[in-house]
Protein backbone atom coordinates (compact mmCIF):
# COMPACT_ATOMS: atom_id res chain seq x y z
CA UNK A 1 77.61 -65.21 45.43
CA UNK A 2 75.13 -61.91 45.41
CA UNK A 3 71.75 -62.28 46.60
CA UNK A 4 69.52 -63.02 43.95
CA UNK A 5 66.34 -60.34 43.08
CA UNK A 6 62.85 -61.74 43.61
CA UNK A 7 61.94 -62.28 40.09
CA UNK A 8 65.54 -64.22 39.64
CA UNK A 9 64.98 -66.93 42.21
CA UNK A 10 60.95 -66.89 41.03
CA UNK A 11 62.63 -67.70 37.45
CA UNK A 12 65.40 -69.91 39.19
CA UNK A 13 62.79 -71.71 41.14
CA UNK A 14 60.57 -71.95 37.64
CA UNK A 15 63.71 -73.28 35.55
CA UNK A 16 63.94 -76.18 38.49
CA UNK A 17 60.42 -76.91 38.86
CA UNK A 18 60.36 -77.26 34.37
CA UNK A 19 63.80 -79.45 34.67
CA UNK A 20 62.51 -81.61 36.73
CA UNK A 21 58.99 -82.35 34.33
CA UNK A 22 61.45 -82.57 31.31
CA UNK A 23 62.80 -85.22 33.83
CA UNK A 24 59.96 -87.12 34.64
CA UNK A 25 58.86 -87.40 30.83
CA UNK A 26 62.10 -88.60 29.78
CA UNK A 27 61.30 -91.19 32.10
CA UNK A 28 58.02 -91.91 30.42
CA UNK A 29 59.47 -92.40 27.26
CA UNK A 30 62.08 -94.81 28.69
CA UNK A 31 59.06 -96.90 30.05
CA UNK A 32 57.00 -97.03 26.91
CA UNK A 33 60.36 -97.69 24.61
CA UNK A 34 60.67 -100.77 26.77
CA UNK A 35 57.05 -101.80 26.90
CA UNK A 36 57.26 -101.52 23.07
CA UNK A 37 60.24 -103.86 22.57
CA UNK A 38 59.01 -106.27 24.66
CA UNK A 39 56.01 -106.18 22.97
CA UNK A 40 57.80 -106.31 19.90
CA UNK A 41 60.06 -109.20 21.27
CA UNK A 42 56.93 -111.45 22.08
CA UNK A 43 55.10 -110.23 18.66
CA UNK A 44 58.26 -112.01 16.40
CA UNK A 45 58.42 -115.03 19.10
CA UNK A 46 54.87 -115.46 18.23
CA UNK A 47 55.60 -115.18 14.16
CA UNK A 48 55.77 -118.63 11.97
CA UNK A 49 59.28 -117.64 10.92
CA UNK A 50 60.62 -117.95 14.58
CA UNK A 51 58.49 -121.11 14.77
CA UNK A 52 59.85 -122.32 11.74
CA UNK A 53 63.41 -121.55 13.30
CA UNK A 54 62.76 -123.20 16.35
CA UNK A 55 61.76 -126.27 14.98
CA UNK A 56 64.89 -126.84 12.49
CA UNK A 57 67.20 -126.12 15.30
CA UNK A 58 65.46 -128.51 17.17
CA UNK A 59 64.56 -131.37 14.48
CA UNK A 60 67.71 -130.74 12.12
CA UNK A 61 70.88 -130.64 14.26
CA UNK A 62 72.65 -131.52 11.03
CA UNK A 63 71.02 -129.50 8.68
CA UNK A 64 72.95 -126.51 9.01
CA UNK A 65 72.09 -124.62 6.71
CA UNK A 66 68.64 -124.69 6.80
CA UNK A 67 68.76 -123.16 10.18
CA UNK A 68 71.06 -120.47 8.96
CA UNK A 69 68.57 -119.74 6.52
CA UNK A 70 65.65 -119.46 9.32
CA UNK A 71 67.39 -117.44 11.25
CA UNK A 72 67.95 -114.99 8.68
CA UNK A 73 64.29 -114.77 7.93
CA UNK A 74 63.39 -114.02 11.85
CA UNK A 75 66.32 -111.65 11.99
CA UNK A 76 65.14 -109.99 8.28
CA UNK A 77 61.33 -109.99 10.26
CA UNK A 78 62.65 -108.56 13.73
CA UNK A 79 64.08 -106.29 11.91
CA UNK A 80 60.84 -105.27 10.13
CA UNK A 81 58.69 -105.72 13.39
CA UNK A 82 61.11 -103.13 15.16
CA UNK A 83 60.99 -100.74 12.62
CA UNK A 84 57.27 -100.28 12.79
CA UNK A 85 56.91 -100.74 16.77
CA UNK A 86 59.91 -97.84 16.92
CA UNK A 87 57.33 -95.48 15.25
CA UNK A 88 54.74 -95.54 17.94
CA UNK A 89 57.21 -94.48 20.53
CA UNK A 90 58.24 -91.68 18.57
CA UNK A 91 54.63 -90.87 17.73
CA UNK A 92 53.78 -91.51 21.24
CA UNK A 93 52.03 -89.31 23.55
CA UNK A 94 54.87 -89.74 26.32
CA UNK A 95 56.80 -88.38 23.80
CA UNK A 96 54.88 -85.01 22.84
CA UNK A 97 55.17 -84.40 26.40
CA UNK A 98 58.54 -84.90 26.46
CA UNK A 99 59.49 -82.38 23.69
CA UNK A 100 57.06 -79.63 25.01
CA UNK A 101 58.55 -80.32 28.66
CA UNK A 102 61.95 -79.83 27.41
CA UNK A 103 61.17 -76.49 25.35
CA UNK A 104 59.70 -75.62 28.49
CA UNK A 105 62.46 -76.24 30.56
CA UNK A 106 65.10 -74.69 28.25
CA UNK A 107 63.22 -71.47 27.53
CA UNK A 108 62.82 -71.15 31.53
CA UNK A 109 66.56 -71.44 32.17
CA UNK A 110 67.61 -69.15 29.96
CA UNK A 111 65.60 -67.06 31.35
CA UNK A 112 66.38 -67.39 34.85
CA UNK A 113 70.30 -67.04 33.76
CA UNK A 114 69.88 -64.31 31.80
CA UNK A 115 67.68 -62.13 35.25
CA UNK A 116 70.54 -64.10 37.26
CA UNK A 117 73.41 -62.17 34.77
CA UNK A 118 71.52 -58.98 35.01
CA UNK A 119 71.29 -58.89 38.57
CA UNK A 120 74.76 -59.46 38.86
CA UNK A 121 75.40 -56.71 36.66
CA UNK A 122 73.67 -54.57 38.26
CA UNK A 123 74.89 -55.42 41.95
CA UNK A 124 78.44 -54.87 40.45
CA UNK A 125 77.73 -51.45 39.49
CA UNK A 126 76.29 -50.33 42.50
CA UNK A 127 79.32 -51.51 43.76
CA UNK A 128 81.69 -50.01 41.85
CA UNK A 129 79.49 -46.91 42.24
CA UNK A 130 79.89 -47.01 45.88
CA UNK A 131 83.66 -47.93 45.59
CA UNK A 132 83.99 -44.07 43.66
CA UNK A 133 82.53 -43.02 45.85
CA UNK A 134 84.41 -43.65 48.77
CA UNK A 135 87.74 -43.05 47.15
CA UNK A 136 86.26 -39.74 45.67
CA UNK A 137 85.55 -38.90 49.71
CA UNK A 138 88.79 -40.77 50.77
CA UNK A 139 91.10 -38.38 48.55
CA UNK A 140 88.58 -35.26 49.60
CA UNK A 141 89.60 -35.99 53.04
CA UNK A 142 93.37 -36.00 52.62
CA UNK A 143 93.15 -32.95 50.89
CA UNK A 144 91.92 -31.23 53.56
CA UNK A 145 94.44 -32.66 56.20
C-alpha cells in the first residue's frame, strides 16, 4: 500500500473520527426508540381498554367473544398509541444529531477516498516516470557497449 500524503491520513483520520459520532448517535436513537416503547407499552397497560380486557379474561372464561372483542380494541389503541409515540423519536433531538452526524461522516469519507485515489495516482506516475526513465538510460547504455 503507498504511503499516504499528510492531508490524506488528516482526512482519513477525520472520516474515522465522523464514523465513529454517526456511531455513537445511532446509538442514541436506539436508546430513546426503546425508552419510547416502553413508555408507550406502560401508557396502553394503563388505558381502560386494556383494563377492560383484563378483566373479561379474567371474570368471563366462557365468554369468548367478548374478550376477542377487547382485545381488538387494545390492539386497535396500541396501535394508535404507537403511532403517535413513533413521531417523537423521529422528531427527536437524538435524531437530528444523528442525520447531521451521518452527512458529516459521509461527506468526510469521500473526501478522504477521493485525496487517498489522488495520491495514489500520483505516486503511480512518479513511478512510471521513474520506470522511463531507467529503461530510457538502460537502452542508452547498451547502445554504447
Amino acid at each position: 500500500m503507498p504511503k499516504l500524503t499528510k492531508a490524506a491520513s488528516k482526512q482519513r483520520a477525520e472520516a474515522k473520527k465522523q464514523i465513529g459520532k454517526a456511531t455513537k448517535s445511532l446509538g442514541d436513537v436506539s436508546k430513546k426508540a426503546v425508552d419510547t416503547a416502553k413508555k408507550t407499552a406502560k401508557e396502553v397497560a394503563k388505558t381502560r381498554d386494556a383494563k377492560t380486557a383484563k378483566k373479561q379474561l379474567r371474570g368471563a372464561q366462557g365468554a369468548v367473544k367478548s374478550a376477542a372483542s377487547a382485545g381488538a380494541s387494545l390492539v386497535k389503541t396500541a396501535v394508535k398509541t404507537g403511532k403517535k409515540n413513533a413521531k417523537t423519536v423521529s422528531g427527536s433531538k437524538e435524531m437530528k444529531t444523528l442525520r447531521t452526524n451521518a452527512k458529516k461522516a459521509s461527506t468526510a469519507t469521500k473526501k478522504a477516498a477521493g485525496t487517498a485515489t489522488k495520491a495514489a495516482r500520483q505516486s503511480a506516475s512518479a513511478a512510471a516516470k521513474q520506470a522511463r526513465s531507467r529503461s530510457s538510460a538502460a537502452a542508452k547504455k547498451a547502445k554504447r557497449k
